[in-house]
C-alpha atoms as a PDB file:
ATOM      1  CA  UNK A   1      11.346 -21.071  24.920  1.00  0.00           C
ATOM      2  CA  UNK A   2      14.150 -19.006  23.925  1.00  0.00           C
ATOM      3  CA  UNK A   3      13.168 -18.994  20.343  1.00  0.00           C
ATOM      4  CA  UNK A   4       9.308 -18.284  20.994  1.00  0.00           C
ATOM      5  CA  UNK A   5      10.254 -15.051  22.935  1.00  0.00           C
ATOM      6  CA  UNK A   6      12.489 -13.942  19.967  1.00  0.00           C
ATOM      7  CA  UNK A   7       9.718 -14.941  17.835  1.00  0.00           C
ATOM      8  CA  UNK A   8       7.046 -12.775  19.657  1.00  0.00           C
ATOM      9  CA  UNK A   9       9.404  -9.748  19.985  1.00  0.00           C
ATOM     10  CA  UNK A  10      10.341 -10.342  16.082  1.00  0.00           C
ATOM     11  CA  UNK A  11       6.759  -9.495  15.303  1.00  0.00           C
ATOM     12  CA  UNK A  12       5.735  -7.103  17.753  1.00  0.00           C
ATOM     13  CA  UNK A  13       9.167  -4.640  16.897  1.00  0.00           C
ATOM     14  CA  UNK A  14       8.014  -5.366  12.825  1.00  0.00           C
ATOM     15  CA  UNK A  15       4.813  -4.404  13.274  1.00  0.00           C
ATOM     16  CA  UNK A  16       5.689  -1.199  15.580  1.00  0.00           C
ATOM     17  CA  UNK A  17       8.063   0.031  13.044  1.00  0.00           C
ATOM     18  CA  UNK A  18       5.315  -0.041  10.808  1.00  0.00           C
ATOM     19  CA  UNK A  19       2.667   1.423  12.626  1.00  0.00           C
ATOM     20  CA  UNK A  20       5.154   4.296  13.347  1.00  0.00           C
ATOM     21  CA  UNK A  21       5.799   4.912   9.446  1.00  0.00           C
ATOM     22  CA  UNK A  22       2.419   5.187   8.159  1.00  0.00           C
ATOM     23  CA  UNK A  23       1.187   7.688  11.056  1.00  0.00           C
ATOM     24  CA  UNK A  24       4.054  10.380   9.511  1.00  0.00           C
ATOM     25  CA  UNK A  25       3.442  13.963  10.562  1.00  0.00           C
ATOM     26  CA  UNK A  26       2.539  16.783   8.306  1.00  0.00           C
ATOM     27  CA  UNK A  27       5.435  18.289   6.853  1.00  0.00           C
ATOM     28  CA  UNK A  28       7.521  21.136   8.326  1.00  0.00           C
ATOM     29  CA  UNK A  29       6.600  24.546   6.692  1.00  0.00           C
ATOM     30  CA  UNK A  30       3.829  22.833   4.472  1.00  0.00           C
ATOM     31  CA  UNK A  31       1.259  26.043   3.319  1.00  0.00           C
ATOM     32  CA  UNK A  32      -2.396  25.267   5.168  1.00  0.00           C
ATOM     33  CA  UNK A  33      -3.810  25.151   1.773  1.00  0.00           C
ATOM     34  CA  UNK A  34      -1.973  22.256   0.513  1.00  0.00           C
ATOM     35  CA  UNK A  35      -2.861  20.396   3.711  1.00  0.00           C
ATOM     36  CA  UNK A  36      -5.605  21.634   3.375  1.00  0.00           C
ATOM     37  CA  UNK A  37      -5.686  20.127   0.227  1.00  0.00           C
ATOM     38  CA  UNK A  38      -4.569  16.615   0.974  1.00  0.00           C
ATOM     39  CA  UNK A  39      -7.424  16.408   3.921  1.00  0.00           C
ATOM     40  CA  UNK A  40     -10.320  17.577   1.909  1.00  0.00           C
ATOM     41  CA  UNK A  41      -8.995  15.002  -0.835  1.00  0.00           C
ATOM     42  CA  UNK A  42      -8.845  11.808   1.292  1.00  0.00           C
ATOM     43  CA  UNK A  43     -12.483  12.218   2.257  1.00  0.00           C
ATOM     44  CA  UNK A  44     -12.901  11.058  -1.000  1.00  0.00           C
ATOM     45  CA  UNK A  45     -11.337   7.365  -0.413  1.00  0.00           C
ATOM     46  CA  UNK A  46     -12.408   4.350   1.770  1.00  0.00           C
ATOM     47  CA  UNK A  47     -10.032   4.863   4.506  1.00  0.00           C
ATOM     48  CA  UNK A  48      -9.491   8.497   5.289  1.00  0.00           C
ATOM     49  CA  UNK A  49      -7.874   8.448   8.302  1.00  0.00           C
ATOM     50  CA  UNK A  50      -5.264   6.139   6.432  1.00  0.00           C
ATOM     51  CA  UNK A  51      -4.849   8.618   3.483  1.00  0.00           C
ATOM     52  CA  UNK A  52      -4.213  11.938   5.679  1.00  0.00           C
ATOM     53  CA  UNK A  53      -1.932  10.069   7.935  1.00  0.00           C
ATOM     54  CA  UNK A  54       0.269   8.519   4.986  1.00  0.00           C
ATOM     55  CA  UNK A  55       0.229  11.643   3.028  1.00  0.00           C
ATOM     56  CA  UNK A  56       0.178  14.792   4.959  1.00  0.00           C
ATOM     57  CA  UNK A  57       4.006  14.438   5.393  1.00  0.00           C
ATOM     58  CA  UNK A  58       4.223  15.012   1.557  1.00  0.00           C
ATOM     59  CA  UNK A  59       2.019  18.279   1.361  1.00  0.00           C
ATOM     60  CA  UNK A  60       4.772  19.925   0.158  1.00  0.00           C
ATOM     61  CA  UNK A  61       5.282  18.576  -2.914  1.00  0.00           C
ATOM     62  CA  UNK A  62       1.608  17.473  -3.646  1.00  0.00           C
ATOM     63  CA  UNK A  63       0.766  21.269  -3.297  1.00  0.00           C
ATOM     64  CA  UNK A  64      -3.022  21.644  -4.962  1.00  0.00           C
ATOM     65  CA  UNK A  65      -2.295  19.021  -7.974  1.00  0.00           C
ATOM     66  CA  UNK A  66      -4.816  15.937  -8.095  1.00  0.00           C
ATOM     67  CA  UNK A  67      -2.409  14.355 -10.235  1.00  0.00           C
ATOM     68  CA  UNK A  68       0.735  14.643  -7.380  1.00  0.00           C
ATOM     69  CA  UNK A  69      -1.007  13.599  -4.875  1.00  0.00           C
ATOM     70  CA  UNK A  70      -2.559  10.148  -6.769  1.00  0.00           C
ATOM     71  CA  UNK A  71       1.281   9.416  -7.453  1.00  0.00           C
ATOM     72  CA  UNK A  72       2.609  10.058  -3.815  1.00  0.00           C
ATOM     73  CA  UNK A  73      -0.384   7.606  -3.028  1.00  0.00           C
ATOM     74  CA  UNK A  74       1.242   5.296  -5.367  1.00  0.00           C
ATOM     75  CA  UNK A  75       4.613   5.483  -4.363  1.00  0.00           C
ATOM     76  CA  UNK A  76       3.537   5.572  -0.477  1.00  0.00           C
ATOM     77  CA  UNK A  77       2.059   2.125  -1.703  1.00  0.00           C
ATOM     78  CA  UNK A  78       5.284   0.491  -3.101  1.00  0.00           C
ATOM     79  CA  UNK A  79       6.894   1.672  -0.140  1.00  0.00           C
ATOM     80  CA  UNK A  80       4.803  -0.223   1.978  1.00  0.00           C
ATOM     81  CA  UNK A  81       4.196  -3.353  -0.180  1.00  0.00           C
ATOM     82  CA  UNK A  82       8.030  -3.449  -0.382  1.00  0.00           C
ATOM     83  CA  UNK A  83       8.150  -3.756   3.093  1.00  0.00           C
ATOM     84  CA  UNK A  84       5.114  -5.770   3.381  1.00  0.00           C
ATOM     85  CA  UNK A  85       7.583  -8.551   1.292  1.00  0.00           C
ATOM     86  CA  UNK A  86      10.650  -7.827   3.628  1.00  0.00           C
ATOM     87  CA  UNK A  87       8.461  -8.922   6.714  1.00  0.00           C
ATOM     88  CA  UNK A  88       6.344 -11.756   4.955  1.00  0.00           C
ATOM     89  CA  UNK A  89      10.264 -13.234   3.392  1.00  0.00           C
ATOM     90  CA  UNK A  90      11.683 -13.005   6.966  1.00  0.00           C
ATOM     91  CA  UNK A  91       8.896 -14.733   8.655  1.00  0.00           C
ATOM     92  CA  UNK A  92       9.990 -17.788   6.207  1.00  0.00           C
ATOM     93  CA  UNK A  93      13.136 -18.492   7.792  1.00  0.00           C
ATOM     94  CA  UNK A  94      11.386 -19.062  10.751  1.00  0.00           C
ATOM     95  CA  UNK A  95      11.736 -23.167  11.799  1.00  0.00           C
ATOM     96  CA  UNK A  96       9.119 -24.913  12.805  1.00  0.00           C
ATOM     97  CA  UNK A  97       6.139 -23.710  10.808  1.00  0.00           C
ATOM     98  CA  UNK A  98       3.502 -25.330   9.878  1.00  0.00           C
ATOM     99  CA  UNK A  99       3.721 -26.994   6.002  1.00  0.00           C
ATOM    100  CA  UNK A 100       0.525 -24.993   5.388  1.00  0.00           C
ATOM    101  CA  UNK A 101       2.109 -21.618   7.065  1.00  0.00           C
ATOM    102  CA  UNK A 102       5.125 -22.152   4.664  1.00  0.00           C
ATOM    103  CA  UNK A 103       3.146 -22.726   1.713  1.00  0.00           C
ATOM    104  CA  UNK A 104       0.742 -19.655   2.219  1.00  0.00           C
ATOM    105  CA  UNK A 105       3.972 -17.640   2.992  1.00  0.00           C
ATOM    106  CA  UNK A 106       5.399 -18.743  -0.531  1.00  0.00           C
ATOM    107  CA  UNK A 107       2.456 -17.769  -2.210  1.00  0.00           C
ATOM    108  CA  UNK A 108       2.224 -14.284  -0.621  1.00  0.00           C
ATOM    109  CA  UNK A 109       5.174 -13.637  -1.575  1.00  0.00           C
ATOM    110  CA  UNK A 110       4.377 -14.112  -5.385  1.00  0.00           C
ATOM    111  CA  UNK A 111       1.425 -12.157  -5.006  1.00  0.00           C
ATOM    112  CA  UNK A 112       2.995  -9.237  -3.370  1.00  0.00           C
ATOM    113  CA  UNK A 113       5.801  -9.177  -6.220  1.00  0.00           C
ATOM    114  CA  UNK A 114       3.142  -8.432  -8.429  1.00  0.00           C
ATOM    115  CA  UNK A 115       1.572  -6.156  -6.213  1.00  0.00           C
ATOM    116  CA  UNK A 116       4.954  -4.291  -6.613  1.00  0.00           C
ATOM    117  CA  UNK A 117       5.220  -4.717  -9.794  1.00  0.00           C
ATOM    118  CA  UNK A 118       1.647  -3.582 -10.790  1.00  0.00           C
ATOM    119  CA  UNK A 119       1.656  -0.392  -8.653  1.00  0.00           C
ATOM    120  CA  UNK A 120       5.429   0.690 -10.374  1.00  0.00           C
ATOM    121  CA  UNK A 121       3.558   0.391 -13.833  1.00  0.00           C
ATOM    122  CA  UNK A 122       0.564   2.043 -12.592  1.00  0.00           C
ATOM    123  CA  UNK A 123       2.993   4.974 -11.062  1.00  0.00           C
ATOM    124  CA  UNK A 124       5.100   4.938 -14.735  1.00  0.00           C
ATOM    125  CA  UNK A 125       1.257   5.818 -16.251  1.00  0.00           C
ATOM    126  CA  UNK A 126       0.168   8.441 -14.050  1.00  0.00           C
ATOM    127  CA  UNK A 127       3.612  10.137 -14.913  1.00  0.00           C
ATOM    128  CA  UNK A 128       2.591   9.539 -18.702  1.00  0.00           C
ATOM    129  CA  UNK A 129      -0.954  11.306 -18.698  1.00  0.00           C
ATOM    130  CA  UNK A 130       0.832  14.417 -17.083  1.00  0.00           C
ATOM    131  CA  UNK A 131       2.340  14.447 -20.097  1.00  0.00           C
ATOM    132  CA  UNK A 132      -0.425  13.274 -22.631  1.00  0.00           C
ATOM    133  CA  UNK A 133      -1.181  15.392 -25.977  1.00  0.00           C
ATOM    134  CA  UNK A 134      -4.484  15.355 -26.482  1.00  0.00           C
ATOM    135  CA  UNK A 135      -7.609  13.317 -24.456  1.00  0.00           C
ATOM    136  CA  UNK A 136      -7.052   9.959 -26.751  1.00  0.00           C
ATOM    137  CA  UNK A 137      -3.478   9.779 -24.969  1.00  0.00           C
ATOM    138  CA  UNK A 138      -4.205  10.779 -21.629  1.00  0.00           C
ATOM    139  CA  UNK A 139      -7.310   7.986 -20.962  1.00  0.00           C
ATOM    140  CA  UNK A 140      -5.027   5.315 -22.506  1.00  0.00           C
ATOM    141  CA  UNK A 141      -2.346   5.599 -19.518  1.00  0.00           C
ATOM    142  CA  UNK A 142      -5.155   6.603 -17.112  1.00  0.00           C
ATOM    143  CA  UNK A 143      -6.831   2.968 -17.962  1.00  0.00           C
ATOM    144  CA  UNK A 144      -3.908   1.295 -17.655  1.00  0.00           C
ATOM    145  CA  UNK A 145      -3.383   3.205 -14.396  1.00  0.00           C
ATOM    146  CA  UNK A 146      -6.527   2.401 -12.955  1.00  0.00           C
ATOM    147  CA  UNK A 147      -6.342  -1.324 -14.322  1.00  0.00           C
ATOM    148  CA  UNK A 148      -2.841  -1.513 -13.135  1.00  0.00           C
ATOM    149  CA  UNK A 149      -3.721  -0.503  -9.063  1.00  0.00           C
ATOM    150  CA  UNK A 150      -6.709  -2.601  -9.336  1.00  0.00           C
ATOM    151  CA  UNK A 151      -5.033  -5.473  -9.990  1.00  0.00           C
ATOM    152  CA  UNK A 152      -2.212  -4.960  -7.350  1.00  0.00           C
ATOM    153  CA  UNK A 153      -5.522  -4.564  -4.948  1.00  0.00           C
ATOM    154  CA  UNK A 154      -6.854  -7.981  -6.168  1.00  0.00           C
ATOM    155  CA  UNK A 155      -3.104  -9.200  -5.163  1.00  0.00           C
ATOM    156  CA  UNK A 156      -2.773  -8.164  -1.705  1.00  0.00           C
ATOM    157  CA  UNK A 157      -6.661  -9.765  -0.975  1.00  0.00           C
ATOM    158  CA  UNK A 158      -5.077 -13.222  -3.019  1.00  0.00           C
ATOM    159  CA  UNK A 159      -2.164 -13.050  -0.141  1.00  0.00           C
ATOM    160  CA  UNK A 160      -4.887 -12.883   2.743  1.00  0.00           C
ATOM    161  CA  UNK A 161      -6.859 -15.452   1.390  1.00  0.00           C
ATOM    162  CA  UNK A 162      -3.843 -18.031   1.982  1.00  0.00           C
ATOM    163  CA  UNK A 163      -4.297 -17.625   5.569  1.00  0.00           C
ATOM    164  CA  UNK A 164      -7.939 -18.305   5.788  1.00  0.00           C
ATOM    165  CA  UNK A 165      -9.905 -21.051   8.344  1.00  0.00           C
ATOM    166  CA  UNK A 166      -8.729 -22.150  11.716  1.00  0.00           C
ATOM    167  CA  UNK A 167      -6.125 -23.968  10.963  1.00  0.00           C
ATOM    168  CA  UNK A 168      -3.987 -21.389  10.333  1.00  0.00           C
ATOM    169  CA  UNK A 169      -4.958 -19.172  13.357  1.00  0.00           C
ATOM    170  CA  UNK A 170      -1.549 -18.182  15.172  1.00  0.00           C
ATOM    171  CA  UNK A 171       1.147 -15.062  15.290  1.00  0.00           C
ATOM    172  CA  UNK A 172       1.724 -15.770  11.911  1.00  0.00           C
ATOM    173  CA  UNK A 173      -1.360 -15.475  10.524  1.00  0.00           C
ATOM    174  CA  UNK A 174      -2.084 -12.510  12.188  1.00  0.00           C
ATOM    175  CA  UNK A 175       0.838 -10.637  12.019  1.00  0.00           C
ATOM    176  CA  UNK A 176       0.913 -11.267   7.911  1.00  0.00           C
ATOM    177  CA  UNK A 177      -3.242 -10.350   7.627  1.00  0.00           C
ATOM    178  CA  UNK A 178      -2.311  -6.899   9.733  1.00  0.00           C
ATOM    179  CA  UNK A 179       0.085  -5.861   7.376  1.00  0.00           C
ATOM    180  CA  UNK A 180      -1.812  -6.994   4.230  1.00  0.00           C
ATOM    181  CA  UNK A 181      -4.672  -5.183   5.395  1.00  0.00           C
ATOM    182  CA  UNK A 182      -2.769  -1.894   5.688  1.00  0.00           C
ATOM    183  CA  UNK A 183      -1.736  -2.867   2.115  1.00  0.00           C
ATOM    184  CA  UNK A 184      -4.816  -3.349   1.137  1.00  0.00           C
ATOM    185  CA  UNK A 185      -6.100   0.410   2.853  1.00  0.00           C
ATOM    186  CA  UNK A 186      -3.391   1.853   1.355  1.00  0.00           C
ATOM    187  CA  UNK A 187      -4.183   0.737  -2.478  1.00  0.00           C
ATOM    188  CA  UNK A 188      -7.521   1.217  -1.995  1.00  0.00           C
ATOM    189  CA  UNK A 189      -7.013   4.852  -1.643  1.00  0.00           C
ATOM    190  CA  UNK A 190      -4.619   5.176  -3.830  1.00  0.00           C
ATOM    191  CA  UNK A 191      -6.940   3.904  -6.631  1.00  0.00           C
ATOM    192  CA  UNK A 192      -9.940   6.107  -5.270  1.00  0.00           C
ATOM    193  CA  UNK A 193      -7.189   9.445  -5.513  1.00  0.00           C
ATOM    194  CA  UNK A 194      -6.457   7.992  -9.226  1.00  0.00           C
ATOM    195  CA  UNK A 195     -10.285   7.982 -10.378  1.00  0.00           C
ATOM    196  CA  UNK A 196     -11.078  11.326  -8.082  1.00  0.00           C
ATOM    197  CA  UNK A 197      -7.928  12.781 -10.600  1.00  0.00           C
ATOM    198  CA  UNK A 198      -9.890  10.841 -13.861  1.00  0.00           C
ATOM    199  CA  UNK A 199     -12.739  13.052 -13.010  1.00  0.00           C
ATOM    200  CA  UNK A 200     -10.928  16.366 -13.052  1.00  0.00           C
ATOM    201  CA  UNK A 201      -9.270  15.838 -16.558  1.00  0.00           C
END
């Protein structure tokens, strides 16, 4: 009994920690026309309510630049999907679990690794095509950009997938979908901020 209330407050503290992070404030001293800025630009993505409250807090250095702001959606990203991973490799310790929960876990795992992995390259392009000579050079790394965050959004939906049918309803289940769905939101716009940046060039 002991263990299950541990369990339960386990989750419940995880998932509060991240609820707080991802509803940051706007930042201190940030001009109204960069927030202005990062509002008007989120209407653009799927989940706009996501994208102000992730990246209001960085106003300040996103300024007015399409290209800033598609990065600090990218790195926002990693942020969480690192996290995401901490949580998800934690709830493997736990004893007890089902043989399907620990193999859906395991495979998670693998797919959010690449989900790191994938948004860090696609970050490592966007920084390239603010540096491109010439229109050749800049589509290359905004390709691979785009190809890169579209894959890492394919990942995150993989994880979820593990967890499907009624056999693997429970906490576990549902605390790893919540997060991956976040995950998911927060890729999502982060590709959408990439292509709305595309269009500018």
């Amino acid at each position: 009994m002991a263990k299950q209330i541990f369990y339960a407050l386990f989750l419940t503290l995880l998932s509060t920690t991240m609820l707080t992070a991802s509803s940051a404030p706007v930042a201190a001293g940030a001009s109204k026309r960069a927030i202005n800025f990062v509002q008007s630009s989120c209407k653009a993505t799927t989940y706009p309510t996501v994208c102000v409250n992730s990246l209001s807090s960085y106003a300040n250095s996103i300024q007015t630049s399409p290209r800033r702001l598609a990065e600090t959606a990218l790195t926002v990203t990693v942020s969480q999907a690192q996290s995401t991973k901490l949580f998800v490799s934690r709830l493997a310790r736990f004893k007890g679990l089902k043989k399907r929960e620990v193999q859906a876990i395991r495979d998670c795992l693998e797919e959010i690794n690449d989900t790191v992995d994938r948004l860090t390259k696609s970050i490592q392009e966007m920084k390239m095509c603010g540096s491109a000579k010439g229109r050749d050079q800049f589509w290359f790394h905004m390709s691979n950009a785009q190809t890169w965050t579209s894959a890492a959004l394919t990942n995150a939906n993989t994880c979820s997938d593990g967890f499907a049918g009624r056999i693997m309803d429970g906490r576990i289940k549902n605390s790893v979908r919540s997060r991956i769905v976040n995950l998911g939101r927060g890729t999502s716009n982060a590709l959408a901020l990439i292509n709305a940046f595309a269009k500018k060039y």
